[in-house]
PDB file of N, CA and C in Angstrom:
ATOM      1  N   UNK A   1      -2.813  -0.727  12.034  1.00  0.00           N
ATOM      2  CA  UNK A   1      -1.716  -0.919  11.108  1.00  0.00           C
ATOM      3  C   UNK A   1      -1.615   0.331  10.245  1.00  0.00           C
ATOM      4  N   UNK A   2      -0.224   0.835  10.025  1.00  0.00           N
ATOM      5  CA  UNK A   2      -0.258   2.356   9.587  1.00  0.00           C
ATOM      6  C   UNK A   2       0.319   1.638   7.864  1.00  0.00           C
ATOM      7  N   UNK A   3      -0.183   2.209   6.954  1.00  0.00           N
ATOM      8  CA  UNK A   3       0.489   1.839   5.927  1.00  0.00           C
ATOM      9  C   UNK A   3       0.557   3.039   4.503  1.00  0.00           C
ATOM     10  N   UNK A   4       1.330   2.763   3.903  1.00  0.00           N
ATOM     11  CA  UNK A   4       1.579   3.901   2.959  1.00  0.00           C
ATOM     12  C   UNK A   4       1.320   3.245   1.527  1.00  0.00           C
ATOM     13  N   UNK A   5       0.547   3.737   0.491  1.00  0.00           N
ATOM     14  CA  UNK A   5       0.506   3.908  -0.729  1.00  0.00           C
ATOM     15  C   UNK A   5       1.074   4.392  -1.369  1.00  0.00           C
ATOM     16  N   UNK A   6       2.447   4.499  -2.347  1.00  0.00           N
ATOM     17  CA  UNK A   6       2.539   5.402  -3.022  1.00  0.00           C
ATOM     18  C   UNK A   6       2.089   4.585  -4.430  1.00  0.00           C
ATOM     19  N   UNK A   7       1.828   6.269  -4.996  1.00  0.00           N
ATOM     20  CA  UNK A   7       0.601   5.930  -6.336  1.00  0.00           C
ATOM     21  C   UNK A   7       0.964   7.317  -6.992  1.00  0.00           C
ATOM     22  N   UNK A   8       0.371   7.260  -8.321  1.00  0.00           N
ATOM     23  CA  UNK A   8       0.266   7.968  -9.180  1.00  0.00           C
ATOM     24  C   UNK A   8      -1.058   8.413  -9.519  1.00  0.00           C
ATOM     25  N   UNK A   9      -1.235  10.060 -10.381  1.00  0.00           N
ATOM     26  CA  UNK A   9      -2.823  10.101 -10.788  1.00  0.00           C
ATOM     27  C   UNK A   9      -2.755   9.438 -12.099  1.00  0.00           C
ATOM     28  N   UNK A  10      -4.185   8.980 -11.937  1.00  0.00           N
ATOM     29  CA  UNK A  10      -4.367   8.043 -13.253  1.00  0.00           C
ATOM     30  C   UNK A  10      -4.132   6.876 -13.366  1.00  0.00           C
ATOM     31  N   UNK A  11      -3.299   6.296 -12.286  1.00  0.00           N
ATOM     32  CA  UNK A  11      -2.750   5.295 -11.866  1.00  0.00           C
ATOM     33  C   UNK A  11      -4.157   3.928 -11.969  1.00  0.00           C
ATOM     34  N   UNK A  12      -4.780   3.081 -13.056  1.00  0.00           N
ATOM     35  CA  UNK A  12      -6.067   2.184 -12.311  1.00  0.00           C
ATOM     36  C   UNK A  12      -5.660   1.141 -11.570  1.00  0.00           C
ATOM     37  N   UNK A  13      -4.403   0.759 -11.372  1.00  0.00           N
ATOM     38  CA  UNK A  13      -3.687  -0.348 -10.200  1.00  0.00           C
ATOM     39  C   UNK A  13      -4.086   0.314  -9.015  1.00  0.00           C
ATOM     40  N   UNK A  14      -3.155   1.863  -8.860  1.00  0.00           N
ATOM     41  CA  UNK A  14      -3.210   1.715  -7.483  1.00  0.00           C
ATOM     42  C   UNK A  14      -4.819   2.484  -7.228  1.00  0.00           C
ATOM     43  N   UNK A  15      -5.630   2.885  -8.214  1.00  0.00           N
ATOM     44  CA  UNK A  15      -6.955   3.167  -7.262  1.00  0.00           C
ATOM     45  C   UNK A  15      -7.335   1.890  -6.824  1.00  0.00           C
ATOM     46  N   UNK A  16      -7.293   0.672  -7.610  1.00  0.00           N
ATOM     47  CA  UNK A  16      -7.724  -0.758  -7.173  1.00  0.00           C
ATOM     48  C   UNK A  16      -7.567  -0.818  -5.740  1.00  0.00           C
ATOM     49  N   UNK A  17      -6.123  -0.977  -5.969  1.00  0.00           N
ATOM     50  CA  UNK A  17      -5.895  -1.367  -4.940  1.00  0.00           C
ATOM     51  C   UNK A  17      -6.134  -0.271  -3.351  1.00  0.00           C
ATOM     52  N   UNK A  18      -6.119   0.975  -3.564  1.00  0.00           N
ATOM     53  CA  UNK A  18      -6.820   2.001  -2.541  1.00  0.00           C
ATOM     54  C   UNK A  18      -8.154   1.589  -2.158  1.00  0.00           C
ATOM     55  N   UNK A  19      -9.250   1.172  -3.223  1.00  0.00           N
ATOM     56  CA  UNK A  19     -10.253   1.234  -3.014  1.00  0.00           C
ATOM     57  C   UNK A  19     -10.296  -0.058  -2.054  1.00  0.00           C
ATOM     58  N   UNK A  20      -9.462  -1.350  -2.357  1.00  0.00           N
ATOM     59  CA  UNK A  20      -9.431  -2.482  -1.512  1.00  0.00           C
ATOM     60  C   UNK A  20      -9.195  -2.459  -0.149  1.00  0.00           C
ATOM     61  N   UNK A  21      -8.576  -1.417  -0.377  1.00  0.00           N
ATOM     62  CA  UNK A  21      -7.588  -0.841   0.857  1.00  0.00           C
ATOM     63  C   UNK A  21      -8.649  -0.746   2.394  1.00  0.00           C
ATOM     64  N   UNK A  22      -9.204   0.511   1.621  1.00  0.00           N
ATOM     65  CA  UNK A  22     -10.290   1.192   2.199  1.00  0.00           C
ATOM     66  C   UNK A  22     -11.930   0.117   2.900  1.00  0.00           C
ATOM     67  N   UNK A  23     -11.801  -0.947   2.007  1.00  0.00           N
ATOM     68  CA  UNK A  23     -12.679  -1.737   2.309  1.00  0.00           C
ATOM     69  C   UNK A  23     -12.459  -3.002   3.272  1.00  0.00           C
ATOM     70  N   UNK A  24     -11.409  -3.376   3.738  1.00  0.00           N
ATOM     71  CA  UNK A  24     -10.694  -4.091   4.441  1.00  0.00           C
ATOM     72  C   UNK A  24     -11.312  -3.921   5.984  1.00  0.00           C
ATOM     73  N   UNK A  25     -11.985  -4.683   6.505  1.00  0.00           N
ATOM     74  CA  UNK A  25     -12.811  -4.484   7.833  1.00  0.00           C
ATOM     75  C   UNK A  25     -11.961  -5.026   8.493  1.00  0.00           C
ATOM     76  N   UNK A  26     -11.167  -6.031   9.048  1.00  0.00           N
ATOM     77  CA  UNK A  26     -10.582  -7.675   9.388  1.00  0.00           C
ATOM     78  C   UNK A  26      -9.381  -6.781  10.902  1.00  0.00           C
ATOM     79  N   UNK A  27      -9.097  -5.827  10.352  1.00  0.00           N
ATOM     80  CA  UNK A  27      -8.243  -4.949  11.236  1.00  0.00           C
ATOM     81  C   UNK A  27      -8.493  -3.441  10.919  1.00  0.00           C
ATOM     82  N   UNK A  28      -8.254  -2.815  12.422  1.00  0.00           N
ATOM     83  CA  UNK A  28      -7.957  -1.288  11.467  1.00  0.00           C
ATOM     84  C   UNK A  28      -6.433  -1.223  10.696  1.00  0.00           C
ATOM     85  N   UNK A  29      -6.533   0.019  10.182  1.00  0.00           N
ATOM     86  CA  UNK A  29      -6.208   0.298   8.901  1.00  0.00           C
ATOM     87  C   UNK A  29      -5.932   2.076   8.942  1.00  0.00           C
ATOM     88  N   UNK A  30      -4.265   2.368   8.643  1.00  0.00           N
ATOM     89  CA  UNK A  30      -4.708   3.697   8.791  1.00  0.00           C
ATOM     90  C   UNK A  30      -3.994   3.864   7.444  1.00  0.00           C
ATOM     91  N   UNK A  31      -4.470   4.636   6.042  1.00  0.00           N
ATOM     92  CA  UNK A  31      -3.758   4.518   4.992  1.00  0.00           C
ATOM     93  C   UNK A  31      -3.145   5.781   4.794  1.00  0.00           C
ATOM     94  N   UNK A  32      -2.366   5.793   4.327  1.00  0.00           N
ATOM     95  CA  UNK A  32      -1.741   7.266   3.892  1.00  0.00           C
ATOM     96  C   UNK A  32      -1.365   6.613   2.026  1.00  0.00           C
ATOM     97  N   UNK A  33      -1.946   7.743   1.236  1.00  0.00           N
ATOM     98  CA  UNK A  33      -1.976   7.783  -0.185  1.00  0.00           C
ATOM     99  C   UNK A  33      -0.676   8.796  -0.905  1.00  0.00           C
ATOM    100  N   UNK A  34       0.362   8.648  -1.215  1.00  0.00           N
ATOM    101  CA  UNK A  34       1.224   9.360  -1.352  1.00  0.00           C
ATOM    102  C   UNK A  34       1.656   9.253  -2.790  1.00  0.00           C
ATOM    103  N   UNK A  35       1.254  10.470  -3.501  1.00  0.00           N
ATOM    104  CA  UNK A  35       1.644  10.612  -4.808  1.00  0.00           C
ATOM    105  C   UNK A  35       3.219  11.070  -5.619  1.00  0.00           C
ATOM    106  N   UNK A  36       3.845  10.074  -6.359  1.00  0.00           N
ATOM    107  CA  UNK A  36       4.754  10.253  -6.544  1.00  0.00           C
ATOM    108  C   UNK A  36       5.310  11.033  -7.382  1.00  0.00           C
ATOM    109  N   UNK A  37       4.370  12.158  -8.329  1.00  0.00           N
ATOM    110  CA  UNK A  37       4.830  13.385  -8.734  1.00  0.00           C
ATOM    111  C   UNK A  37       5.375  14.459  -7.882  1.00  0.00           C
ATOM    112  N   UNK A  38       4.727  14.226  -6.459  1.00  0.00           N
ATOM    113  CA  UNK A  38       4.879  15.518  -5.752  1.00  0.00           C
ATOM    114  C   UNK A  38       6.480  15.226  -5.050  1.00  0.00           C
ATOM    115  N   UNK A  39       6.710  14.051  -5.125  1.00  0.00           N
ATOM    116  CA  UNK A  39       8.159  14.117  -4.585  1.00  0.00           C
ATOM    117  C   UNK A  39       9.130  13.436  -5.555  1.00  0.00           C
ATOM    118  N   UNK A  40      10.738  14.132  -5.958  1.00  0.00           N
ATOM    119  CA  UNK A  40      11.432  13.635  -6.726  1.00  0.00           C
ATOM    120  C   UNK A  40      11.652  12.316  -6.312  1.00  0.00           C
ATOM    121  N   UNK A  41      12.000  12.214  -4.969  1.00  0.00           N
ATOM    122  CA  UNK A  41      12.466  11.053  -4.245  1.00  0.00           C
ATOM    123  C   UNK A  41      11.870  10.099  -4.320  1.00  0.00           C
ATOM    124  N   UNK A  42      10.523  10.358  -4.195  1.00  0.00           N
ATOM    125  CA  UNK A  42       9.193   8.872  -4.728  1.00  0.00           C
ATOM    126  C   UNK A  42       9.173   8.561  -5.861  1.00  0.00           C
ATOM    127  N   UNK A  43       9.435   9.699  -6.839  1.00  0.00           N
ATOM    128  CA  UNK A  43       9.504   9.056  -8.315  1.00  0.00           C
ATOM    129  C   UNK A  43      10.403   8.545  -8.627  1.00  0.00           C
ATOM    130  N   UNK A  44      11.751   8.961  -8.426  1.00  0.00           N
ATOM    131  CA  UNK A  44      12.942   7.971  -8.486  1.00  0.00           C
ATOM    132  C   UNK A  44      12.753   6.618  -8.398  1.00  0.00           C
ATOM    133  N   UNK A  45      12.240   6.200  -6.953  1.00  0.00           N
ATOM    134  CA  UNK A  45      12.026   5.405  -6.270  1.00  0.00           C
ATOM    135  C   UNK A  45      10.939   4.296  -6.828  1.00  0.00           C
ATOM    136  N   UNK A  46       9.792   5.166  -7.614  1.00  0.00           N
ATOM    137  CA  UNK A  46       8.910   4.528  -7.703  1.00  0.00           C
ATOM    138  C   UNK A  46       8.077   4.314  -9.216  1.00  0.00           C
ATOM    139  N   UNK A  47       8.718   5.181  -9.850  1.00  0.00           N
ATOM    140  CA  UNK A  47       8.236   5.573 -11.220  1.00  0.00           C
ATOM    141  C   UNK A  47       7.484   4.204 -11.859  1.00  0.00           C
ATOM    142  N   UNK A  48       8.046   3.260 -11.844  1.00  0.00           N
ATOM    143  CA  UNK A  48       7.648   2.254 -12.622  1.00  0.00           C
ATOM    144  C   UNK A  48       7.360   0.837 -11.984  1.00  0.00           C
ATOM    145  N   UNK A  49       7.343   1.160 -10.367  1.00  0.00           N
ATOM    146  CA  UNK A  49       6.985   0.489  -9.629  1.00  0.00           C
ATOM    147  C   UNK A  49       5.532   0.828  -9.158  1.00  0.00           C
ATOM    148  N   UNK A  50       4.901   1.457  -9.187  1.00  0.00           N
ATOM    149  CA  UNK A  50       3.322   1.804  -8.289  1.00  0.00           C
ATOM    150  C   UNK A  50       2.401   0.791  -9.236  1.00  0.00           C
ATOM    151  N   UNK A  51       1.465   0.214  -7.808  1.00  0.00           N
ATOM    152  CA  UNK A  51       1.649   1.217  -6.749  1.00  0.00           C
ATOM    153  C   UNK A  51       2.344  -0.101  -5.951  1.00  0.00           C
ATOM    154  N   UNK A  52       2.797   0.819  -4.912  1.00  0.00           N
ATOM    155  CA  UNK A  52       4.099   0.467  -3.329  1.00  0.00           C
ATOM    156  C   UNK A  52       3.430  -0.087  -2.611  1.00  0.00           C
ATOM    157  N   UNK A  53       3.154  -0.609  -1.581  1.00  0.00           N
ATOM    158  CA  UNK A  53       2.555  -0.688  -0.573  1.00  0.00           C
ATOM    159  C   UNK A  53       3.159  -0.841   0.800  1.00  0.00           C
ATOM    160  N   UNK A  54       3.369  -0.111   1.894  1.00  0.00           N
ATOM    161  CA  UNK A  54       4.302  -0.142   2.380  1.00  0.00           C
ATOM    162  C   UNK A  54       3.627  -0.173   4.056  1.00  0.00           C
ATOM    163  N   UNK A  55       4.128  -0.841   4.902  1.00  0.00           N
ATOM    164  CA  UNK A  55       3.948  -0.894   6.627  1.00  0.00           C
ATOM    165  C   UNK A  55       4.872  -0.008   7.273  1.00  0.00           C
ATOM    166  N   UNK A  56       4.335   0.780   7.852  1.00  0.00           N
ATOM    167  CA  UNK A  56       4.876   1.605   8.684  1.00  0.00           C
ATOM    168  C   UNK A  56       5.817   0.874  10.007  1.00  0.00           C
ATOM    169  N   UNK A  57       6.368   1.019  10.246  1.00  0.00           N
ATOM    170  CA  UNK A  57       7.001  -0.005  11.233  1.00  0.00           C
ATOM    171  C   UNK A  57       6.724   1.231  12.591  1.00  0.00           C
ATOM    172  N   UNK A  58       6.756   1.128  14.169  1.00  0.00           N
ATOM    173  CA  UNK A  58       6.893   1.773  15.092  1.00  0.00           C
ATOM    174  C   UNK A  58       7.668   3.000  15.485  1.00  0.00           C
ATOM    175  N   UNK A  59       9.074   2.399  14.157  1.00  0.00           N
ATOM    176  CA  UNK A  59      10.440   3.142  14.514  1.00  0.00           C
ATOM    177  C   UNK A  59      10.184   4.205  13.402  1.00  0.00           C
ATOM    178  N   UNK A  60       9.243   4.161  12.562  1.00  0.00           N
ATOM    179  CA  UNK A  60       8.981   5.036  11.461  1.00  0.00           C
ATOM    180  C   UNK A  60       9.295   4.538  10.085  1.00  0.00           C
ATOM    181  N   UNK A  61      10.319   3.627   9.988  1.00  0.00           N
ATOM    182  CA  UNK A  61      10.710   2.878   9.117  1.00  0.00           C
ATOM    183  C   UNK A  61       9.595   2.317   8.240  1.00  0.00           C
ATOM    184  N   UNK A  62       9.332   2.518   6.975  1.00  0.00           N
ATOM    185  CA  UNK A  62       8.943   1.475   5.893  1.00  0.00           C
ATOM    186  C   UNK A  62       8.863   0.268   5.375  1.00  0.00           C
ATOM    187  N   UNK A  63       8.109  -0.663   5.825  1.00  0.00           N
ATOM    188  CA  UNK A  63       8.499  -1.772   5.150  1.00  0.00           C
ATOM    189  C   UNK A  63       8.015  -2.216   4.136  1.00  0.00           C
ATOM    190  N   UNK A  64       8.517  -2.051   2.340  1.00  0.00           N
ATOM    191  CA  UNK A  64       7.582  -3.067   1.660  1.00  0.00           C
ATOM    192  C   UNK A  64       7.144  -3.903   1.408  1.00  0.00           C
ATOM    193  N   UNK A  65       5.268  -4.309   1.346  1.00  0.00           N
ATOM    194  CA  UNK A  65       5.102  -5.260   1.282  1.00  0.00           C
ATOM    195  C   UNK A  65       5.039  -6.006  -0.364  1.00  0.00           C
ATOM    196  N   UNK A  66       4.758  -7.115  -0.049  1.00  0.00           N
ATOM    197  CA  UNK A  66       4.886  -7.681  -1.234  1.00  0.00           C
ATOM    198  C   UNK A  66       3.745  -7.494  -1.831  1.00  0.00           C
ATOM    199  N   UNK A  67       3.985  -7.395  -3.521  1.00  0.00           N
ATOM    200  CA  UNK A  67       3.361  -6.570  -4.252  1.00  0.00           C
ATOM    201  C   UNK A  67       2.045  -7.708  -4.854  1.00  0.00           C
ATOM    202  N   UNK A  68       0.915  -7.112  -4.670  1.00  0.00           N
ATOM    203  CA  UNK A  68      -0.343  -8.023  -5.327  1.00  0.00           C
ATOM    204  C   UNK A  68      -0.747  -8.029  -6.819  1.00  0.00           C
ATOM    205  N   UNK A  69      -1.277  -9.120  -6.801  1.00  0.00           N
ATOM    206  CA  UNK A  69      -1.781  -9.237  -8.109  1.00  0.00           C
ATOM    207  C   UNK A  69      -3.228  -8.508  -8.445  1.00  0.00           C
ATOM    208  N   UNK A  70      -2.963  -7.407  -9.662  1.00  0.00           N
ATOM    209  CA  UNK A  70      -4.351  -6.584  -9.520  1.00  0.00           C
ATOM    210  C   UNK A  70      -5.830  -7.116  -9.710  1.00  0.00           C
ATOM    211  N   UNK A  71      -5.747  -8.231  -9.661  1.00  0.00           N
ATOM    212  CA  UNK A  71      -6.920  -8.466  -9.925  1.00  0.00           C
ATOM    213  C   UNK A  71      -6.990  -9.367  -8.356  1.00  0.00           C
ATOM    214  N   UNK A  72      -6.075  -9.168  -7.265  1.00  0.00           N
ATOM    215  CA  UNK A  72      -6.459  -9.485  -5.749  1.00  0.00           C
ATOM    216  C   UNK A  72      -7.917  -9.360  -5.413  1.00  0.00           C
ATOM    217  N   UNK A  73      -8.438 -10.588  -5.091  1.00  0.00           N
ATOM    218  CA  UNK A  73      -9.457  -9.838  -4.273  1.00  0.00           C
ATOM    219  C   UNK A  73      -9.422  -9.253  -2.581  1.00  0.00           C
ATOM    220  N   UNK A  74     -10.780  -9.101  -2.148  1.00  0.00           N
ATOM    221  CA  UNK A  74     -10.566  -8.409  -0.741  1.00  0.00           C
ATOM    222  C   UNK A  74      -9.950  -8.967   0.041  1.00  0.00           C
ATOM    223  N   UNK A  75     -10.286 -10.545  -0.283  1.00  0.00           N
ATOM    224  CA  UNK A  75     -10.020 -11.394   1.276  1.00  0.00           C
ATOM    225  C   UNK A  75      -8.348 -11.998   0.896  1.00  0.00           C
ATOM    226  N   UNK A  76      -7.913 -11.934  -0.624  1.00  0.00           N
ATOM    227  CA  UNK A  76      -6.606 -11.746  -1.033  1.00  0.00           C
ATOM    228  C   UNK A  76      -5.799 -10.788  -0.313  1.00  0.00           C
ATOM    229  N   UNK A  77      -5.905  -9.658  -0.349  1.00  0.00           N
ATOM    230  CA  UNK A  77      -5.614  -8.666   0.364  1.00  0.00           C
ATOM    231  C   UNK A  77      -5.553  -8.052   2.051  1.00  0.00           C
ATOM    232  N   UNK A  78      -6.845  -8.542   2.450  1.00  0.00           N
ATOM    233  CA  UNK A  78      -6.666  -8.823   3.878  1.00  0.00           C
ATOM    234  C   UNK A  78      -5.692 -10.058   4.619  1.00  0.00           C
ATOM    235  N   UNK A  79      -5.972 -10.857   3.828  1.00  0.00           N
ATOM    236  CA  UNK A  79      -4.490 -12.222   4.067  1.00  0.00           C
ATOM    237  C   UNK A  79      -3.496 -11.382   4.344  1.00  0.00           C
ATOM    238  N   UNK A  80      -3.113 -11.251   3.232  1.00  0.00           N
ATOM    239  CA  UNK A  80      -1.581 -10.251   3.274  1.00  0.00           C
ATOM    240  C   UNK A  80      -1.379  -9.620   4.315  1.00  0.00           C
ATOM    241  N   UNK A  81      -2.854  -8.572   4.226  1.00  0.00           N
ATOM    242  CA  UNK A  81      -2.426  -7.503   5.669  1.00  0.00           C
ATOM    243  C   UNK A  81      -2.393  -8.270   6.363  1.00  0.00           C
ATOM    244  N   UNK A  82      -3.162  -9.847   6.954  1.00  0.00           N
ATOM    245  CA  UNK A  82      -2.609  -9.842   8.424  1.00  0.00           C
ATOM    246  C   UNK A  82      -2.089 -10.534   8.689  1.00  0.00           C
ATOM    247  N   UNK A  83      -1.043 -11.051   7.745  1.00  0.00           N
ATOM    248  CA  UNK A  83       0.422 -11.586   8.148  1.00  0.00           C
ATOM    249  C   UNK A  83       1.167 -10.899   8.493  1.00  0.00           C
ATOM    250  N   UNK A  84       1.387  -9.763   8.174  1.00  0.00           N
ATOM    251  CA  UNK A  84       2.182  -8.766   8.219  1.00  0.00           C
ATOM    252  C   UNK A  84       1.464  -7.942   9.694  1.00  0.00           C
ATOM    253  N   UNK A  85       0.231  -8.187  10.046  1.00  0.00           N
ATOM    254  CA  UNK A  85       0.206  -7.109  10.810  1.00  0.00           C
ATOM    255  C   UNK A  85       0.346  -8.156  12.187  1.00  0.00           C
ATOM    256  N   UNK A  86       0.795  -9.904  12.153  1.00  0.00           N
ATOM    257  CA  UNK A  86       0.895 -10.534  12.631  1.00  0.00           C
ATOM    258  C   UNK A  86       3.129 -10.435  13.545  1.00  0.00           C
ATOM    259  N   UNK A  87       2.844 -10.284  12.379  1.00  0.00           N
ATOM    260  CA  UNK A  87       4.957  -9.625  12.791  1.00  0.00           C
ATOM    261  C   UNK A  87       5.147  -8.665  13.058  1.00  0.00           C
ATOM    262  N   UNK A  88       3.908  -7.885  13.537  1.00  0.00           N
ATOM    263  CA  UNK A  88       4.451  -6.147  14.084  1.00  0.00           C
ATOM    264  C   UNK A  88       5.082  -6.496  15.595  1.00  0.00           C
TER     265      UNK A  88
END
C-alpha cells in the first residue's frame, strides 16, 4: 500500500502519526512524508489541515483517507489501513 503524508516540521500530530505509520506490521506499507513548506500547492491545500493522509491509488491518483484521532492507537490505525487497503 503506497501512501502519502503530508506534514509539517514541528508538526507533533503528524510525527505521531509517522511514527504509527512506520510501526504498522499487518501489511506492507510504503510511506512517502511530504512537507508542506516545500510546496505552495501543499500548503494551500494543507496549511491547517496536517497531517493528510493519503492512498496512492494505481492510476497515481490520491485518495484521502479519513483523518484519525491523535491519540489513535496502532491497531486503531492499522484498522483503517486495511479497509482501505481492502478496496484497492
Amino acid at each position: 500500500m503506497r501512501l502519502v503524508l503530508y506534514s509539517k516540521d514541528g508538526c507533533h500530530l503528524c510525527e505521531g502519526l509517522a511514527e504509527k505509520l512506520q510501526q504498522v506490521r499487518s501489511l506492507p506499507i510504503e510511506l512517502e512524508v511530504r512537507d508542506i513548506s516545500l510546496n505552495p500547492q501543499w500548503f494551500a491545500a494543507y496549511q491547517f489541515e496536517v497531517p493528510v493522509l493519503c492512498r496512492v491509488e494505481t492510476d497515481g491518483r490520491e485518495t484521502p483517507l479519513p483523518r484519525l484521532a491523535p491519540r489513535a492507537s496502532l491497531s486503531q490505525v492499522e484498522s483503517l489501513l486495511q479497509r482501505f487497503n481492502d478496496r484497492a
